[in-house]
N, C-alpha and C. Protein backbone atom coordinates (compact mmCIF):
# COMPACT_ATOMS: atom_id res chain seq x y z
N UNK A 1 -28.00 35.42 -20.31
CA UNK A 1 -26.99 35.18 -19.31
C UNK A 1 -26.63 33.70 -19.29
N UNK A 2 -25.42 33.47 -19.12
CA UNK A 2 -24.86 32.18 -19.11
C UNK A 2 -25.60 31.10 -17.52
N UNK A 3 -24.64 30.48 -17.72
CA UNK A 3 -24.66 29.63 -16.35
C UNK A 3 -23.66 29.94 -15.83
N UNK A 4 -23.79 30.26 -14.54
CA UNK A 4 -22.17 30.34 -13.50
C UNK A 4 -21.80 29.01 -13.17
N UNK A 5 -20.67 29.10 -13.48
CA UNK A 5 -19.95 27.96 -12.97
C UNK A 5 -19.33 27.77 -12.29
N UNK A 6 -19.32 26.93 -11.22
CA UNK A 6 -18.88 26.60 -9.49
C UNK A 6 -17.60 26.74 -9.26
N UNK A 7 -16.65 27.39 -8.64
CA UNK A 7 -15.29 26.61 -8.47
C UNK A 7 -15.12 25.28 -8.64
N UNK A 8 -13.68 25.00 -8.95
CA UNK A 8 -13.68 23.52 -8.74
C UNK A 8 -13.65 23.14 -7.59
N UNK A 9 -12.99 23.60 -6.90
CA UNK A 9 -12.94 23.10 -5.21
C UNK A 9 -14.27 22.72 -4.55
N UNK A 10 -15.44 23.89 -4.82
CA UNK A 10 -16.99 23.09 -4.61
C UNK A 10 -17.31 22.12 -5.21
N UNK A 11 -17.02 22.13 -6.46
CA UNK A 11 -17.02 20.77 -7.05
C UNK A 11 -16.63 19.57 -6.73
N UNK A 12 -15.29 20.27 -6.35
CA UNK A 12 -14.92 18.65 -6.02
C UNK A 12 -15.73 17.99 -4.70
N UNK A 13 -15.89 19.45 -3.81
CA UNK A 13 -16.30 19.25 -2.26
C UNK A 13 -18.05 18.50 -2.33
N UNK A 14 -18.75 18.95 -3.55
CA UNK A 14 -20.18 18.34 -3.63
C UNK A 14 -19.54 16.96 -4.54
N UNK A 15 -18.53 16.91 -5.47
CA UNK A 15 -18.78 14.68 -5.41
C UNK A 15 -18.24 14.52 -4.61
N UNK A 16 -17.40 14.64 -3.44
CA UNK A 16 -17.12 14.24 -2.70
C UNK A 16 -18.16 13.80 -1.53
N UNK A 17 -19.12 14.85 -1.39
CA UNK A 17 -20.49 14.93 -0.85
C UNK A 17 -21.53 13.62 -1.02
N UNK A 18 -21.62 13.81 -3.08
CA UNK A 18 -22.49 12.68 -3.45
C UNK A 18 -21.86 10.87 -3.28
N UNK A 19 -21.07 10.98 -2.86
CA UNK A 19 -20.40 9.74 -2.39
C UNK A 19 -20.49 9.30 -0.89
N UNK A 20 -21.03 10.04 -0.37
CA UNK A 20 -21.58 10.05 1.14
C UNK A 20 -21.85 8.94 1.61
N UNK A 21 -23.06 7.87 1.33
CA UNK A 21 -23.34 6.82 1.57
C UNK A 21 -22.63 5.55 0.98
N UNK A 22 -22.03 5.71 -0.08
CA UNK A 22 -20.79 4.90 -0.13
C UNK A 22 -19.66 4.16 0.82
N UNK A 23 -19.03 6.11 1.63
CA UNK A 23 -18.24 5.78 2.56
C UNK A 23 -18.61 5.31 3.68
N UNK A 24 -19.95 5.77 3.91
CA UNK A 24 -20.32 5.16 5.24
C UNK A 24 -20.68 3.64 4.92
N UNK A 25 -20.60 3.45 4.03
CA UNK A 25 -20.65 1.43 4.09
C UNK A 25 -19.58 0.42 3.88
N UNK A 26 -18.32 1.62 4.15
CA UNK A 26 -17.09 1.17 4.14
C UNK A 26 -16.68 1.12 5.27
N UNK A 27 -15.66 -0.24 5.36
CA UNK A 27 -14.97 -0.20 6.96
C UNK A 27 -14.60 0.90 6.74
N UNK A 28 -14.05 0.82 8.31
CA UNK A 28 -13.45 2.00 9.03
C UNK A 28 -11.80 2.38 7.97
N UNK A 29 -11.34 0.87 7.84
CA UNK A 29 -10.43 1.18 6.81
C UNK A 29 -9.87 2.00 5.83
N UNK A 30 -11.09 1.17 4.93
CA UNK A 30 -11.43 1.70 3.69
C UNK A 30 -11.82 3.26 3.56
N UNK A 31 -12.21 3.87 4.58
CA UNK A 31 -13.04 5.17 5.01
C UNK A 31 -11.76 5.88 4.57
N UNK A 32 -10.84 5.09 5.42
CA UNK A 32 -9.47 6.38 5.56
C UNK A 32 -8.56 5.96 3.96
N UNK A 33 -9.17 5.07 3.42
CA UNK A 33 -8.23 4.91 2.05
C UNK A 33 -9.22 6.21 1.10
N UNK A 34 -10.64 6.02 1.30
CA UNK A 34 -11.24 6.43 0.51
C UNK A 34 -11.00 8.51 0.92
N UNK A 35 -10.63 8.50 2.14
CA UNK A 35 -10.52 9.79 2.22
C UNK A 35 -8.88 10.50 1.62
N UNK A 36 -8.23 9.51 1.36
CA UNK A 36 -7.00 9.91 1.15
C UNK A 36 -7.12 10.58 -0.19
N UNK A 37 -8.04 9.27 -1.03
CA UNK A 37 -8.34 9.59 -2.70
C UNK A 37 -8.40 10.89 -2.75
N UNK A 38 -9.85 11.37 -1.92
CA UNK A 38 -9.98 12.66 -2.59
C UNK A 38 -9.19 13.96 -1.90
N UNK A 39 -8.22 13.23 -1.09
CA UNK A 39 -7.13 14.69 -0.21
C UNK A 39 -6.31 14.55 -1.61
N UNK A 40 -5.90 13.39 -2.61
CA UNK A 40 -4.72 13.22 -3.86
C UNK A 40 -5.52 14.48 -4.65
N UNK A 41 -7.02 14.26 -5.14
CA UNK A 41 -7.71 15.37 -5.90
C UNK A 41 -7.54 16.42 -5.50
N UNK A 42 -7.63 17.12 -3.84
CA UNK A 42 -7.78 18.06 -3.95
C UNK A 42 -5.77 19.07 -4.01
N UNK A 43 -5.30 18.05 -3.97
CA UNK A 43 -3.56 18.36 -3.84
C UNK A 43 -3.70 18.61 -5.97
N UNK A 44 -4.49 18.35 -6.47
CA UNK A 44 -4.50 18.81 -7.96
C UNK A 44 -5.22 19.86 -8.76
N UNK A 45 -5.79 20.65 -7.37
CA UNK A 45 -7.29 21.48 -8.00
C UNK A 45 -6.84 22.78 -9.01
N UNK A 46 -5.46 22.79 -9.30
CA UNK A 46 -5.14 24.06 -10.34
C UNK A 46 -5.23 23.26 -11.39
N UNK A 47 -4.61 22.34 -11.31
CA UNK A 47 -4.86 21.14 -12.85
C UNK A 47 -6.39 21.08 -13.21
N UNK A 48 -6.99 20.37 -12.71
CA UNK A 48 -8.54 19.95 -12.83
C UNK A 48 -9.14 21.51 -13.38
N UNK A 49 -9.03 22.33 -12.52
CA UNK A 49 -9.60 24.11 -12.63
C UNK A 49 -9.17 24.03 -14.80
N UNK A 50 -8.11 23.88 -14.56
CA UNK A 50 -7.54 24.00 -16.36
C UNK A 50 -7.92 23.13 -17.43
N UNK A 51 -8.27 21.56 -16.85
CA UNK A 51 -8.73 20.40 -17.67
C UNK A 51 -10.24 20.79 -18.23
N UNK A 52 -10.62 21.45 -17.52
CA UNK A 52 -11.96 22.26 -18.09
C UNK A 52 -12.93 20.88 -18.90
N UNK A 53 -13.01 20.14 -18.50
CA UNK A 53 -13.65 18.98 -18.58
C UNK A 53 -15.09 19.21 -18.08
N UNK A 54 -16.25 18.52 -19.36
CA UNK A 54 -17.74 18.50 -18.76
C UNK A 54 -17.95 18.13 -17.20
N UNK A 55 -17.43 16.78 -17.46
CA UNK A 55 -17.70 15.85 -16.04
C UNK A 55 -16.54 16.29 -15.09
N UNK A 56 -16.92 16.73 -14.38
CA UNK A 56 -15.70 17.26 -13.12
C UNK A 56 -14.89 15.81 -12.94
N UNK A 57 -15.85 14.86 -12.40
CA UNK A 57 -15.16 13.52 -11.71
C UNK A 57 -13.99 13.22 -13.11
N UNK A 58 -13.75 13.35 -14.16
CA UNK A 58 -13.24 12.75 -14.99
C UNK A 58 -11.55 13.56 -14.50
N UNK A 59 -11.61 14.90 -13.93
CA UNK A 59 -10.47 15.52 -13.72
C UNK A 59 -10.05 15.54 -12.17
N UNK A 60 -11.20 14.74 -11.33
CA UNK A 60 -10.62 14.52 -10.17
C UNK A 60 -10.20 12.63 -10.40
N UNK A 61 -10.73 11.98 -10.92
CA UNK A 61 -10.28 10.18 -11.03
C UNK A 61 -8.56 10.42 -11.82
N UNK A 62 -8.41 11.49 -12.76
CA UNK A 62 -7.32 11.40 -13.36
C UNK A 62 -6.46 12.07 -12.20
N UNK A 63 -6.32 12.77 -11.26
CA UNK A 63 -5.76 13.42 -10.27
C UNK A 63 -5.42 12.50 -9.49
N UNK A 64 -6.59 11.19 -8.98
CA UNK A 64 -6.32 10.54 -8.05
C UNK A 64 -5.22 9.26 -8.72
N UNK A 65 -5.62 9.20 -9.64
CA UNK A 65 -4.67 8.27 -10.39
C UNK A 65 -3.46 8.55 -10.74
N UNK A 66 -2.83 9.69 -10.80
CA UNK A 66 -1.39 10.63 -11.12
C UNK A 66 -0.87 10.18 -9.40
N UNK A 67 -1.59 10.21 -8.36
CA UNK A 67 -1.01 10.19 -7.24
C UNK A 67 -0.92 9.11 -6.62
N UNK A 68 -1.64 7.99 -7.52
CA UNK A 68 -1.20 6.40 -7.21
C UNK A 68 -0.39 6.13 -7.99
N UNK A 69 -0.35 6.33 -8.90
CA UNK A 69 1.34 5.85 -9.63
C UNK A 69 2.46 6.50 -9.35
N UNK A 70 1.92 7.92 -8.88
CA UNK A 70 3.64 8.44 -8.08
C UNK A 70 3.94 7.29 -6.86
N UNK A 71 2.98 7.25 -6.09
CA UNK A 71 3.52 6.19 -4.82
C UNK A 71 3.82 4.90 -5.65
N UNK A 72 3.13 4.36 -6.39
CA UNK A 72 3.79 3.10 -6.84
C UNK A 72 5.43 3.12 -7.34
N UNK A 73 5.67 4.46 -8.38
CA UNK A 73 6.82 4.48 -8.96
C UNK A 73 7.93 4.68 -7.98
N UNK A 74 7.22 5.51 -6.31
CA UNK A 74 8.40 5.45 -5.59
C UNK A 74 8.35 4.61 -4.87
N UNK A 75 7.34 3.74 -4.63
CA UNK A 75 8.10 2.15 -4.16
C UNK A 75 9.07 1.84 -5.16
N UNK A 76 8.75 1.92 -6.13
CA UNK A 76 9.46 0.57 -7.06
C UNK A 76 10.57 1.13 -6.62
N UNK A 77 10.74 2.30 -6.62
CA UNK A 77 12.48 3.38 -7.08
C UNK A 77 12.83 2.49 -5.33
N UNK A 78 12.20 2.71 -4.41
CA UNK A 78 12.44 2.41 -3.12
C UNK A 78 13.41 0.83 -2.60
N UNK A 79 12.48 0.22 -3.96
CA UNK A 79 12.99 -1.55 -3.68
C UNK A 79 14.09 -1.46 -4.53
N UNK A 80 13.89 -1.28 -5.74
CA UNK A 80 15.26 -1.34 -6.55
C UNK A 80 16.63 -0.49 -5.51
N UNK A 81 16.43 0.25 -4.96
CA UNK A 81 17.56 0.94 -3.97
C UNK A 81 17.90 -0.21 -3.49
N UNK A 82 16.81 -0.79 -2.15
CA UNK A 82 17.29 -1.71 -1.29
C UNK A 82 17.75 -2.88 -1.83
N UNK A 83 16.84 -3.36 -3.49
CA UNK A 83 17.44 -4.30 -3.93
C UNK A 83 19.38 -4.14 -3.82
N UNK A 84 19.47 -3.04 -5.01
CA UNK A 84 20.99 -2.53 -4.94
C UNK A 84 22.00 -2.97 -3.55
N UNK A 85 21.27 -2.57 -2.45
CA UNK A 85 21.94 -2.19 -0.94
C UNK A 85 22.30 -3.98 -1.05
N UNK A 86 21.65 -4.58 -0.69
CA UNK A 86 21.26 -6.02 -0.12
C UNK A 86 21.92 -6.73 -1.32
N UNK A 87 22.10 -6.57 -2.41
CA UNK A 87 23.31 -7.60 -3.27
C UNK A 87 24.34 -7.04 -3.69
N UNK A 88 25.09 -5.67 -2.99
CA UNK A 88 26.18 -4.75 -3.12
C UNK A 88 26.14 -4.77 -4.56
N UNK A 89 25.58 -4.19 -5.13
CA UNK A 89 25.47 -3.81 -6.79
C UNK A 89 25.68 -4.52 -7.63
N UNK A 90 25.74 -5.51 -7.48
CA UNK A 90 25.99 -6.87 -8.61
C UNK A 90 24.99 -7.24 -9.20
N UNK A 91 24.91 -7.49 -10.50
CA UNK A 91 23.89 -7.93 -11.15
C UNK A 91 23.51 -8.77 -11.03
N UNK A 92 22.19 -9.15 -10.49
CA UNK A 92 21.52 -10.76 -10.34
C UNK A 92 21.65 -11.80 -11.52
N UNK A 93 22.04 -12.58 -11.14
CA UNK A 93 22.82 -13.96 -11.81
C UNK A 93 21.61 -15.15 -12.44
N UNK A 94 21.16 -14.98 -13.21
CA UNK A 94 19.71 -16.13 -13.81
C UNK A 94 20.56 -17.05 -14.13
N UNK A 95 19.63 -18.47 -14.47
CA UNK A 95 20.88 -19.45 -15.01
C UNK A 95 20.96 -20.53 -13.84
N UNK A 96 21.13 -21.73 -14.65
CA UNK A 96 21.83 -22.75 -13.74
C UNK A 96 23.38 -23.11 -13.40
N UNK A 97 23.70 -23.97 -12.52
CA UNK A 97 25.31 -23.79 -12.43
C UNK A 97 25.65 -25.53 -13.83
């Protein structure tokens, strides 16, 4: 007989577990940054379930990382807008007069 193997969702829910004393030595802050991480993992658990990866953490760090560069890419998309708004679409001018 094989080994059964856990859902991922327990998986993710026990490292999330083994990180326990970590969070508690984090500000209060950091607590709520560090809880966001793994709400990004668990918003990926059909992916990770398919990455079929030894090390679970390797398919929840790549999950959490897909969902920091979406927020980064939609700042950027966010500023370049307002950039646009705030110099009525003109191309910024480098150069001396």
């Amino acid at each position: 007989m094989g080994r059964t193997v856990l859902p991922f969702t327990q998986e993710l829910y026990r490292e999330e577990e083994s990180w326990g004393g970590f969070r508690r030595a984090l500000r209060r802050e950091d607590r709520e940054l560090f809880d966001a991480l793994f709400a990004a993992a668990r918003y990926h658990t059909a992916a990770c379930t398919c990455a079929g990866r030894v090390v679970p953490f390797d398919a929840i760090l790549m999950s959490i990382l897909i969902e920091e560069r979406r927020s980064a890419r939609d700042l950027s998309r966010r500023l370049e807008e307002l950039d646009r708004r705030l110099t009525g679409g003109l191309p910024e001018c480098h150069g001396g007069s």
